[in-house]
C-alpha atoms as a PDB file:
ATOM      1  CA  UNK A   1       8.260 -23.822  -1.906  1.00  0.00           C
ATOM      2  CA  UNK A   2       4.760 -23.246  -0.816  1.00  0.00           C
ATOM      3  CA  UNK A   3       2.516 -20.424  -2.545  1.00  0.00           C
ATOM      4  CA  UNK A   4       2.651 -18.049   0.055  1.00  0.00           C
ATOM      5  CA  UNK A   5       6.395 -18.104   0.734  1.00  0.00           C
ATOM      6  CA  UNK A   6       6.549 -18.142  -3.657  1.00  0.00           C
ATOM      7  CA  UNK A   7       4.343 -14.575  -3.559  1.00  0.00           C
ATOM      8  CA  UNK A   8       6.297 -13.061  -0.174  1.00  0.00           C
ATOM      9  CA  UNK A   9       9.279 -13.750  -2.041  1.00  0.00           C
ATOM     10  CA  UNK A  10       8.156 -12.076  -5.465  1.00  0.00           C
ATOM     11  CA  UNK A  11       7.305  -9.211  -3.149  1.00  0.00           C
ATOM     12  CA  UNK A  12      10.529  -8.845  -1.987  1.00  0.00           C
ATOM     13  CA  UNK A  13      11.757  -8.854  -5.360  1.00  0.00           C
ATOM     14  CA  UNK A  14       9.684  -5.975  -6.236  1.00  0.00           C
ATOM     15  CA  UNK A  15      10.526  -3.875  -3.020  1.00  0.00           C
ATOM     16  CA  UNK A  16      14.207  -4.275  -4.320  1.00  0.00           C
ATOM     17  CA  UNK A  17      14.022  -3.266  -7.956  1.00  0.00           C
ATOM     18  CA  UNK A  18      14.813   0.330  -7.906  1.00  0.00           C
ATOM     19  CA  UNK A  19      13.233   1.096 -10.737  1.00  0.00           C
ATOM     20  CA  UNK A  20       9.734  -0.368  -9.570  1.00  0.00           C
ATOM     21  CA  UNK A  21       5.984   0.987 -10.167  1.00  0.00           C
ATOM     22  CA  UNK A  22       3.068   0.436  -7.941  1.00  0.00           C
ATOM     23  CA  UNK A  23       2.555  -3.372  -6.277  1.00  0.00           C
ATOM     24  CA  UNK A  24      -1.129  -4.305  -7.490  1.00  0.00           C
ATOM     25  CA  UNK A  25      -1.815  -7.785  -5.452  1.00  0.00           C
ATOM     26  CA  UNK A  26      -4.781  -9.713  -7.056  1.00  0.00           C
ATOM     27  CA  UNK A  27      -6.366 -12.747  -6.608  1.00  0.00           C
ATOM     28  CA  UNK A  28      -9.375 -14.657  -5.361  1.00  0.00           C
ATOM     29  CA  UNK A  29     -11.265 -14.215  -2.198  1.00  0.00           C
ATOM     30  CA  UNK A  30      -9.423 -15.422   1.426  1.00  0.00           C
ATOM     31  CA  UNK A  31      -6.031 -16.570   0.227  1.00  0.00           C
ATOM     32  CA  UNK A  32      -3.830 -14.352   2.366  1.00  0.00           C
ATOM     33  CA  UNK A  33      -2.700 -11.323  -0.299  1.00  0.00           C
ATOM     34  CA  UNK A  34      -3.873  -8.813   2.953  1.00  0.00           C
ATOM     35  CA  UNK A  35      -1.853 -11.180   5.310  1.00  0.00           C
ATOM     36  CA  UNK A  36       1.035 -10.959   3.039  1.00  0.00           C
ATOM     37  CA  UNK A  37       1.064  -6.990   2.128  1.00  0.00           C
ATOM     38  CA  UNK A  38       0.716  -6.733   6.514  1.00  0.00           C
ATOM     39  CA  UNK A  39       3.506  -8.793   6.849  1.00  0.00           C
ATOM     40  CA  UNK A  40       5.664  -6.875   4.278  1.00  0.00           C
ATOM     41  CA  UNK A  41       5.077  -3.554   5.669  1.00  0.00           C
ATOM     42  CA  UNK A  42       5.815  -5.386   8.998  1.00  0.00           C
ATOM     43  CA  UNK A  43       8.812  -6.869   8.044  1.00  0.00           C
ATOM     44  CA  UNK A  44      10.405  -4.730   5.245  1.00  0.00           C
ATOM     45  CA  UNK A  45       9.329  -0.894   6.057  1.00  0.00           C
ATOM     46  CA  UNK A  46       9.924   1.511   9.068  1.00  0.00           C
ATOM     47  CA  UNK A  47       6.400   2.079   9.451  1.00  0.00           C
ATOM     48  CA  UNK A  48       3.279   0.924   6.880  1.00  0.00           C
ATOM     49  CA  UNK A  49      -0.230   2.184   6.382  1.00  0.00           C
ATOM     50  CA  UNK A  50      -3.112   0.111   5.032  1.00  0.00           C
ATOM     51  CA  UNK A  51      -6.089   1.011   3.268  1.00  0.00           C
ATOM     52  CA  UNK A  52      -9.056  -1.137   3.637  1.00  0.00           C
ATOM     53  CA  UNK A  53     -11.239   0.215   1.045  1.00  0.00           C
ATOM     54  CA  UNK A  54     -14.042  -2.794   1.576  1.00  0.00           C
ATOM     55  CA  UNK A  55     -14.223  -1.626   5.430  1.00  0.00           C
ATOM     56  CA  UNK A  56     -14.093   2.293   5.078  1.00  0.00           C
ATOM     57  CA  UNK A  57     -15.445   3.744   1.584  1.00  0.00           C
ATOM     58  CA  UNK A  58     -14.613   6.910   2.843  1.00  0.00           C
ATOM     59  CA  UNK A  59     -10.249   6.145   1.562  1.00  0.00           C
ATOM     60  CA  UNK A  60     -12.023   6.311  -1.568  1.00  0.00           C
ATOM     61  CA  UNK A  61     -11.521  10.120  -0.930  1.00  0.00           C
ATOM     62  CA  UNK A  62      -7.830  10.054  -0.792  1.00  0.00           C
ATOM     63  CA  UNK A  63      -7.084   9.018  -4.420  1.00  0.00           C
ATOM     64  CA  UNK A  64      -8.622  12.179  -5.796  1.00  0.00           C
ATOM     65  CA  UNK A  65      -7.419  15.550  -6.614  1.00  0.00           C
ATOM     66  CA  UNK A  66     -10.158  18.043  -5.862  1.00  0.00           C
ATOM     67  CA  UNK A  67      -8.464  21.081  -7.237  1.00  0.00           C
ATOM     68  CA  UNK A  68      -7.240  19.397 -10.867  1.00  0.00           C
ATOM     69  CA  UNK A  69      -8.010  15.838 -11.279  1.00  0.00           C
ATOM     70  CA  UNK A  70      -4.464  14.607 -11.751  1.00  0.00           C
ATOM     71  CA  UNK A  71      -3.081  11.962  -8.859  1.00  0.00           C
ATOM     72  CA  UNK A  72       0.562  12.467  -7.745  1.00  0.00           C
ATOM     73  CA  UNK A  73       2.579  10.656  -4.940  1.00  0.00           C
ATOM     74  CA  UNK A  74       1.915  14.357  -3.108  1.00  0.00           C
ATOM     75  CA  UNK A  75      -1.718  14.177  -3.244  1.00  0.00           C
ATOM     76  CA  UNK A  76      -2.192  10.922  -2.175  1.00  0.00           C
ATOM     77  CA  UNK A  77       0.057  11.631   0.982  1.00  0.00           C
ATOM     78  CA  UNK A  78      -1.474  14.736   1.693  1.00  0.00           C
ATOM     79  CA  UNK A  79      -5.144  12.987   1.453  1.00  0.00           C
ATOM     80  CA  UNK A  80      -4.375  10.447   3.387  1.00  0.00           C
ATOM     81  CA  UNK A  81      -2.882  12.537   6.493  1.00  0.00           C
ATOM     82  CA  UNK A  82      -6.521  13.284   6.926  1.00  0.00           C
ATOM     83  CA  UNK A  83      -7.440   9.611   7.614  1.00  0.00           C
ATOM     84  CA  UNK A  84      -4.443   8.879   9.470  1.00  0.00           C
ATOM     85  CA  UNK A  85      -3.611  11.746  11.184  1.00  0.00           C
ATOM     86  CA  UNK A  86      -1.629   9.714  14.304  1.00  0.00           C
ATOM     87  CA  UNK A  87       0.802   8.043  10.918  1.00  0.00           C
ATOM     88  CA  UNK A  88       3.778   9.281   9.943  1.00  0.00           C
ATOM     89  CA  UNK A  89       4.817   9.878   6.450  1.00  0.00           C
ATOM     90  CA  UNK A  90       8.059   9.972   5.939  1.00  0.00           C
ATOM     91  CA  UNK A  91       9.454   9.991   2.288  1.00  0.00           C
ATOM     92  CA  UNK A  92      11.496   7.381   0.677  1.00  0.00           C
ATOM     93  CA  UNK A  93      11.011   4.880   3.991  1.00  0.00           C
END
């Protein structure tokens, strides 16, 4: 099994597990972990959004609380309808 096909499937495992916390994908420069995260929103989810914090500094913005400092699931959501206002969030898809 090649690498990538080895990671896509370890994603798959975590988008299974019910009981899963955040995916953090790591790893050196130009080895496809953007290619891969695309292709499981692609493949696996109704509709995906992406945040490509080393193209627009300004998402930086949508991981923080202004009134209290604490990050919740409804925060981030709400933030980020400002940056994608044409997306649709839609919980639990």
């Amino acid at each position: 099994m090649d690498l990538k096909r080895f990671a896509y499937a370890k994603m798959l495992e975590w988008k299974n597990n019910k009981e899963k916390k955040p995916l953090i994908v790591e790893g050196l420069r130009q080895v496809g972990k953007s290619y891969l995260c695309e292709k499981l929103g692609k493949e696996e989810y109704d509709n995906y959004i992406l945040y490509d914090f080393r193209h627009d500094k300004s998402l930086n913005d949508i991981f923080i609380n202004k009134k209290d400092n604490k990050m919740s699931v409804d925060t981030i959501i709400e933030n980020s309808k400002i940056h994608f206002p044409n997306d649709k969030f839609i919980p639990e898809k």
